[in-house]
PDB file of N, CA and C in Angstrom:
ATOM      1  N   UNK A   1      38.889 127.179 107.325  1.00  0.00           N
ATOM      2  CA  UNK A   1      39.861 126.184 107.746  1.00  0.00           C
ATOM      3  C   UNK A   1      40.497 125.559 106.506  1.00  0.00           C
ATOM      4  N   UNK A   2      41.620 125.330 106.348  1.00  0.00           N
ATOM      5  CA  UNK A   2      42.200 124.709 105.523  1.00  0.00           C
ATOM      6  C   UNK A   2      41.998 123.032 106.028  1.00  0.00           C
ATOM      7  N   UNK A   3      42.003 122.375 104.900  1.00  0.00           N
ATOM      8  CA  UNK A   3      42.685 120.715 105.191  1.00  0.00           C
ATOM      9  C   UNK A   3      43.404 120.516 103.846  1.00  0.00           C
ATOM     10  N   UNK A   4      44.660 119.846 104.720  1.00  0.00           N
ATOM     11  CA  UNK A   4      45.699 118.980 103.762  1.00  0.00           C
ATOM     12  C   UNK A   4      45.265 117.572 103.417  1.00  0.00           C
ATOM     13  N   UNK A   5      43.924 117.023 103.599  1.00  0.00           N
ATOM     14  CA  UNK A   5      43.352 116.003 103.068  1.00  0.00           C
ATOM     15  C   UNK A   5      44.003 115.908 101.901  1.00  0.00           C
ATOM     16  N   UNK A   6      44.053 116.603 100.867  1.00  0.00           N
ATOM     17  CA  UNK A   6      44.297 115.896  99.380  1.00  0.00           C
ATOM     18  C   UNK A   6      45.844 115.778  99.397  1.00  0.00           C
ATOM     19  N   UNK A   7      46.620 116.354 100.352  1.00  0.00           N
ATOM     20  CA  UNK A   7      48.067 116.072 100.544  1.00  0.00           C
ATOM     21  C   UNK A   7      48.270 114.669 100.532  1.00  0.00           C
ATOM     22  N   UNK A   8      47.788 113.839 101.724  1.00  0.00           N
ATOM     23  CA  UNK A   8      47.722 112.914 101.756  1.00  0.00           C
ATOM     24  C   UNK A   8      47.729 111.674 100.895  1.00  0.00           C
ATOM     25  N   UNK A   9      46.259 111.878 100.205  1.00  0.00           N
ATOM     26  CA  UNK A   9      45.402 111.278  99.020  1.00  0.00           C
ATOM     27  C   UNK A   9      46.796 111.384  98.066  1.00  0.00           C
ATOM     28  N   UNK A  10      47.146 112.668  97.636  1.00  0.00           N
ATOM     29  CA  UNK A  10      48.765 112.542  96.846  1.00  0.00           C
ATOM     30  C   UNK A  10      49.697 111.964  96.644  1.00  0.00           C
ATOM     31  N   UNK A  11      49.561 112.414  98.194  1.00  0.00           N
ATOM     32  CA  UNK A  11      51.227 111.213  98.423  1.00  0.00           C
ATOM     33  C   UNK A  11      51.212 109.379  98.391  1.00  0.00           C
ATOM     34  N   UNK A  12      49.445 109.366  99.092  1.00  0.00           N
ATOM     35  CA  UNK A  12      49.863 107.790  98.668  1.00  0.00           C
ATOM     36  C   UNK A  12      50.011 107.120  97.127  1.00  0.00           C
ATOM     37  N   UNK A  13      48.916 107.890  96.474  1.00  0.00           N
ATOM     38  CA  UNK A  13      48.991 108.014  95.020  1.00  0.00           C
ATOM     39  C   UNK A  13      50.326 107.805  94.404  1.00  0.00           C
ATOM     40  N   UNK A  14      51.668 108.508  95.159  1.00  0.00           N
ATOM     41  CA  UNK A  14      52.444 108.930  94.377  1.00  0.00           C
ATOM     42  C   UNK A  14      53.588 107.779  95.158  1.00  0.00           C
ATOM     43  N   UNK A  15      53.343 107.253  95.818  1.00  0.00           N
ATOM     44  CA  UNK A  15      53.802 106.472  96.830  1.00  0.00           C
ATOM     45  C   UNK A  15      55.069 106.940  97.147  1.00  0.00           C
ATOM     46  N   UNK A  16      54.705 108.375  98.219  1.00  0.00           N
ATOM     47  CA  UNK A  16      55.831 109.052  98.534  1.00  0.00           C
ATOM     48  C   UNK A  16      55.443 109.194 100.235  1.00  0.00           C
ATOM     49  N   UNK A  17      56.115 108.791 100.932  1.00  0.00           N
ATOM     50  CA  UNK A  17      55.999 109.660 102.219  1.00  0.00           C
ATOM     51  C   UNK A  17      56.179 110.833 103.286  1.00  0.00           C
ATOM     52  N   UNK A  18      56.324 111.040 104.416  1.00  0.00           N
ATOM     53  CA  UNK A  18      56.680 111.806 105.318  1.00  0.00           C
ATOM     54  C   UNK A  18      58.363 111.981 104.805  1.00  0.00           C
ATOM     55  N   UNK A  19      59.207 110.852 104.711  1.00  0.00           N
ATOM     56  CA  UNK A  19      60.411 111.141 104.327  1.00  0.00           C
ATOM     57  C   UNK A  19      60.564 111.558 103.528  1.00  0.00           C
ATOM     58  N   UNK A  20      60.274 111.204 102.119  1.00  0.00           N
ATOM     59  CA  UNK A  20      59.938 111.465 100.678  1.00  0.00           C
ATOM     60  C   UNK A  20      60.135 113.017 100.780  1.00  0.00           C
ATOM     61  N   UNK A  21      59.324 113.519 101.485  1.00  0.00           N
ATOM     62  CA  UNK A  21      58.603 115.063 101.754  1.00  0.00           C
ATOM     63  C   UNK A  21      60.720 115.700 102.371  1.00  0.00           C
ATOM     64  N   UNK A  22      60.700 115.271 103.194  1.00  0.00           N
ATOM     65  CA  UNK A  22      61.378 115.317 104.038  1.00  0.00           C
ATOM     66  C   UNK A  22      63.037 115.365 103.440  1.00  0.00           C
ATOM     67  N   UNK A  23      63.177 114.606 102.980  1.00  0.00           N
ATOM     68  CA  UNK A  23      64.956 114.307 101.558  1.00  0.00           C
ATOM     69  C   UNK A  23      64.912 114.966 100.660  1.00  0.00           C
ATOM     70  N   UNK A  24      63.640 114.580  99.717  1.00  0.00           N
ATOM     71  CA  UNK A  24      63.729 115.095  98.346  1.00  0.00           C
ATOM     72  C   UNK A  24      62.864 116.679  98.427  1.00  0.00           C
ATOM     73  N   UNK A  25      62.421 116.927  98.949  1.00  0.00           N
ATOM     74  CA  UNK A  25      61.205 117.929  99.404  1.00  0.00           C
ATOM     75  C   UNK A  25      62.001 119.318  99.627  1.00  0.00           C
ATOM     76  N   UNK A  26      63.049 118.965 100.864  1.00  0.00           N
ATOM     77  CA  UNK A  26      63.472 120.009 101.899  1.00  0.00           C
ATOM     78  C   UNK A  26      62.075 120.539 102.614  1.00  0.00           C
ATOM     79  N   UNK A  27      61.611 119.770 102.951  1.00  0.00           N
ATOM     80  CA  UNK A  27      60.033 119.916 103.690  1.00  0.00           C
ATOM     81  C   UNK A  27      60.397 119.485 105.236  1.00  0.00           C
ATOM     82  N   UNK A  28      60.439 120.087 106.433  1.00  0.00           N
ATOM     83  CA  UNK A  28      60.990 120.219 107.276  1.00  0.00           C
ATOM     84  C   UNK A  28      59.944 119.306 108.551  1.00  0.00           C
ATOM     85  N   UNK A  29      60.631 118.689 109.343  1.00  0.00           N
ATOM     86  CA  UNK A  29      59.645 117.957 110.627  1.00  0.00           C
ATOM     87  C   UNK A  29      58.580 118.842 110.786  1.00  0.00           C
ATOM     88  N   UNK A  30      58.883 120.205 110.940  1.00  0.00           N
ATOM     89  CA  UNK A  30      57.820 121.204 112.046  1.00  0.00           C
ATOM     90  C   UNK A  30      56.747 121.519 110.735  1.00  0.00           C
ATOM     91  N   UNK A  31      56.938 121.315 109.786  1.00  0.00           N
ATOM     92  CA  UNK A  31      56.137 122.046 108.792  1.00  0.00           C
ATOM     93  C   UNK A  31      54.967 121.071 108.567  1.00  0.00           C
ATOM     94  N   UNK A  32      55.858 119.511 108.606  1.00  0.00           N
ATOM     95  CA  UNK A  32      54.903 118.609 108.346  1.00  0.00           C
ATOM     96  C   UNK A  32      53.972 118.293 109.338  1.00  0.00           C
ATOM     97  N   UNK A  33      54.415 118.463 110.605  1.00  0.00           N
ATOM     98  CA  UNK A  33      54.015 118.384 111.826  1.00  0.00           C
ATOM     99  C   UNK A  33      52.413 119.543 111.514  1.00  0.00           C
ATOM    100  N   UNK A  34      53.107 120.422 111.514  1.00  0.00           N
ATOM    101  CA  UNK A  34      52.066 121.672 111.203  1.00  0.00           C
ATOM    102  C   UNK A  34      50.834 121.244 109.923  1.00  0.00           C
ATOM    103  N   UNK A  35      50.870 120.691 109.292  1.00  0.00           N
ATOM    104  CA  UNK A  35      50.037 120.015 108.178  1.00  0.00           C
ATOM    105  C   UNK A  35      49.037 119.217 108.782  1.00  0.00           C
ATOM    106  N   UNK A  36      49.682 118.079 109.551  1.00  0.00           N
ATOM    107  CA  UNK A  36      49.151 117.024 110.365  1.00  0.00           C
ATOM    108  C   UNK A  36      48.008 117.544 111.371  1.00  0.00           C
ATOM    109  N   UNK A  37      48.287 118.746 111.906  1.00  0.00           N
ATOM    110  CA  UNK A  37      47.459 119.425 112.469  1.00  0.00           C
ATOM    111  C   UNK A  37      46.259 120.553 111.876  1.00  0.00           C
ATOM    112  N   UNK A  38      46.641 120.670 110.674  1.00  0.00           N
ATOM    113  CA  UNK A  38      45.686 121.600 110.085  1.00  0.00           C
ATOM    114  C   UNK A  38      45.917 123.170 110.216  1.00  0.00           C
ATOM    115  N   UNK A  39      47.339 123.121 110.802  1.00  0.00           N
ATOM    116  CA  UNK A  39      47.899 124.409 110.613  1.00  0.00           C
ATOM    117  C   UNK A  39      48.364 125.366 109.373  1.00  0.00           C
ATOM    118  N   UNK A  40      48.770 126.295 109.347  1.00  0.00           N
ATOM    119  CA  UNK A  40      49.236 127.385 107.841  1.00  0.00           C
ATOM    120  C   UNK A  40      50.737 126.495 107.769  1.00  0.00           C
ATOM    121  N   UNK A  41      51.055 126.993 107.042  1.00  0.00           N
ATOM    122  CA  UNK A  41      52.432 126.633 106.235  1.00  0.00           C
ATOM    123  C   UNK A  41      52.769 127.602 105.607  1.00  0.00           C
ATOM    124  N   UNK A  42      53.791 127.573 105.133  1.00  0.00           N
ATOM    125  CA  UNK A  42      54.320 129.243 103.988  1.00  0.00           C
ATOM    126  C   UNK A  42      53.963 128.658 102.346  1.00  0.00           C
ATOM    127  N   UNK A  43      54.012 129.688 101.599  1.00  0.00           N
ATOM    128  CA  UNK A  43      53.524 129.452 100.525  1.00  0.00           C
ATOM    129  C   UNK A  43      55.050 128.491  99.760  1.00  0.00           C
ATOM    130  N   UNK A  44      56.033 129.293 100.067  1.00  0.00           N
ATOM    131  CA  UNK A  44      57.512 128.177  99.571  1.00  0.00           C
ATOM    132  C   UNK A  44      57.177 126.800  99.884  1.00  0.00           C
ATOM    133  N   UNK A  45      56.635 126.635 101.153  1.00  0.00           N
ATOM    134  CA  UNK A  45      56.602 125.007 101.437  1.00  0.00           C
ATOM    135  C   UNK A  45      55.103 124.522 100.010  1.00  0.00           C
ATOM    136  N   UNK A  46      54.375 125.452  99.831  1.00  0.00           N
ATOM    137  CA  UNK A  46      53.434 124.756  98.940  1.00  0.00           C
ATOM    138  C   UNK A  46      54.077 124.700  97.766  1.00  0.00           C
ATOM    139  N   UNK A  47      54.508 125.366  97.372  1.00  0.00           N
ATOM    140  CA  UNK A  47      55.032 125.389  95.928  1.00  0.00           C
ATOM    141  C   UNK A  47      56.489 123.924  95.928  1.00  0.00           C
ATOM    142  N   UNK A  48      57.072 123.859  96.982  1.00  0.00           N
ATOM    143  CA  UNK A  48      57.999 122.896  96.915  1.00  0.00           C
ATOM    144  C   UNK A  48      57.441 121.526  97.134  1.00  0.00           C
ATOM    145  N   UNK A  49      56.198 121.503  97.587  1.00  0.00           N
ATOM    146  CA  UNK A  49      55.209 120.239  97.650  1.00  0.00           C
ATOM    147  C   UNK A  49      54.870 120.081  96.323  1.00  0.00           C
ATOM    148  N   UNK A  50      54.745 121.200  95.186  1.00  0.00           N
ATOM    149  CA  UNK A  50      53.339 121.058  94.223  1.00  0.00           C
ATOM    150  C   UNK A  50      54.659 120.414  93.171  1.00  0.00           C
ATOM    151  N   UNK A  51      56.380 121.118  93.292  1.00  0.00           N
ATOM    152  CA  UNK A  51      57.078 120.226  92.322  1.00  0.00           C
ATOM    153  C   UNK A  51      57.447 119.191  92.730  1.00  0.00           C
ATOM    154  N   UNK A  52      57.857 118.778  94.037  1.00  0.00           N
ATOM    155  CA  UNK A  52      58.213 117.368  94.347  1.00  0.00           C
ATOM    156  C   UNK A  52      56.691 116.549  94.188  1.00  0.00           C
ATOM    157  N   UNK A  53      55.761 116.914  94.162  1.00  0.00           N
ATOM    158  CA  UNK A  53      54.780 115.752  93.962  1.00  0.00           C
ATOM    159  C   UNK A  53      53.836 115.850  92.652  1.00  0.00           C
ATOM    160  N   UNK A  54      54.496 116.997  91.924  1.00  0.00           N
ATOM    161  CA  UNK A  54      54.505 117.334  90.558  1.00  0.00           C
ATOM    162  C   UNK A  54      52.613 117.527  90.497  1.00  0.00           C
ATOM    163  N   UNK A  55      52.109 118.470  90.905  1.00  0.00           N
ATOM    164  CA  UNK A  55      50.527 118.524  91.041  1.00  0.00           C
ATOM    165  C   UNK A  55      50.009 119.582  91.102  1.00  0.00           C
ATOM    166  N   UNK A  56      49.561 119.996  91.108  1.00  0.00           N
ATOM    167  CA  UNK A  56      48.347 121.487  91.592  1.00  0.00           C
ATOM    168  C   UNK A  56      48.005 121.824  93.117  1.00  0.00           C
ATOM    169  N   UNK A  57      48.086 122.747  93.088  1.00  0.00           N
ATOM    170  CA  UNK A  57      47.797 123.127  94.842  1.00  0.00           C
ATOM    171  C   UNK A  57      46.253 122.665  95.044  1.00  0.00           C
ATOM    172  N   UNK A  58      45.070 122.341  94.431  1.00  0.00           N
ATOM    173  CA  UNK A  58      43.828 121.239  94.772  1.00  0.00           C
ATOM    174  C   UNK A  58      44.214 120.141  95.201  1.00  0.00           C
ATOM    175  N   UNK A  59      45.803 119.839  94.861  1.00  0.00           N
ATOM    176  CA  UNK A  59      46.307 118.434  95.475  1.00  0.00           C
ATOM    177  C   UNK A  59      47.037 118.194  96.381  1.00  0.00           C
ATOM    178  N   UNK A  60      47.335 119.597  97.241  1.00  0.00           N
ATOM    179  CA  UNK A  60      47.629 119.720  98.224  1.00  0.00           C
ATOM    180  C   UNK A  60      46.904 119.981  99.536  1.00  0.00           C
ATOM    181  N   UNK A  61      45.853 121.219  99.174  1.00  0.00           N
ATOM    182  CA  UNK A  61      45.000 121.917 100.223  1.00  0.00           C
ATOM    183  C   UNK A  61      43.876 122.178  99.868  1.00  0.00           C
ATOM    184  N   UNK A  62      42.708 122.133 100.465  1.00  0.00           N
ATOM    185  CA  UNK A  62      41.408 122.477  99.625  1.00  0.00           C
ATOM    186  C   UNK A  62      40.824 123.472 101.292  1.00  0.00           C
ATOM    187  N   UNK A  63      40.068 124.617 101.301  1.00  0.00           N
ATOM    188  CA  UNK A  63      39.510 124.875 101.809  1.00  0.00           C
ATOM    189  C   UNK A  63      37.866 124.512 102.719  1.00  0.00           C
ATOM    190  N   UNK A  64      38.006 124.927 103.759  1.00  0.00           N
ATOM    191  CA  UNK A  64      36.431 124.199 104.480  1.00  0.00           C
ATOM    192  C   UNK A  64      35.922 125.248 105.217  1.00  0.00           C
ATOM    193  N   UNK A  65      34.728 125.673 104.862  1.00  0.00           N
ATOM    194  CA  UNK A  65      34.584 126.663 106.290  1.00  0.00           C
ATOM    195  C   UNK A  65      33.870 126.072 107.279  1.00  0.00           C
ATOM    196  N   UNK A  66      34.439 126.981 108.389  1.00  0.00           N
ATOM    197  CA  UNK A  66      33.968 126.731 109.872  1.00  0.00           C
ATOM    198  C   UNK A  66      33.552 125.012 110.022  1.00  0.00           C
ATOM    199  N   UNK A  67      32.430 125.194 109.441  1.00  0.00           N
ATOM    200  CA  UNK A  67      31.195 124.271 109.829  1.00  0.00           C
ATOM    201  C   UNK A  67      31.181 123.019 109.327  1.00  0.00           C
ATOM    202  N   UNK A  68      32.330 122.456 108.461  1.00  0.00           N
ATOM    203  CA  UNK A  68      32.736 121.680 107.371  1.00  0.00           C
ATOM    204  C   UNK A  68      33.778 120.372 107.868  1.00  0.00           C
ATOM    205  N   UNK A  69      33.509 119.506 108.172  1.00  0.00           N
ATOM    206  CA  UNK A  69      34.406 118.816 108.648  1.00  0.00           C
ATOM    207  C   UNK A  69      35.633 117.861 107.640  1.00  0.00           C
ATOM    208  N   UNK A  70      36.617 117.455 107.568  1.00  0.00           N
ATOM    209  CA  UNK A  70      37.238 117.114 106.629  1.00  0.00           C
ATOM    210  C   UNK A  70      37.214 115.653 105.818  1.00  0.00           C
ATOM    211  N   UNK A  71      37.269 115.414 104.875  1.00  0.00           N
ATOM    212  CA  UNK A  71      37.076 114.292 104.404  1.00  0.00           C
ATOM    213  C   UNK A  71      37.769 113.132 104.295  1.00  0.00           C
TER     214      UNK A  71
END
């Protein structure tokens, strides 16, 4: 399972939001929507997260298996 936990943790850090994502990003409702849920995303949307929030993909997504609940 993926979690976008450290997405989050990022953005407040960076004190950027859903819009933030959204204007400056080109990061789209359904994608973010899809995050929120713990769904895939395309790798373009990660890489356009990792320069608008200027970070490493650990600061976007971290992996969990199965049995792992998110933090």
């Amino acid at each position: 399972m993926i979690s976008y936990a450290p997405l989050w943790e990022t953005m407040k850090k960076r004190g950027a939001t859903t819009y933030t994502l959204q204007v400056k990003g080109d990061i789209s409702s359904s994608t973010i929507r899809r995050m929120k849920a713990g769904q895939s995303i395309s790798t373009n949307s990660l890489d356009a997260l990792c320069k608008l929030l200027q970070c490493g993909l650990e600061d976007i997504a971290v992996y969990l298996p199965d049995n792992e609940e998110p933090k």
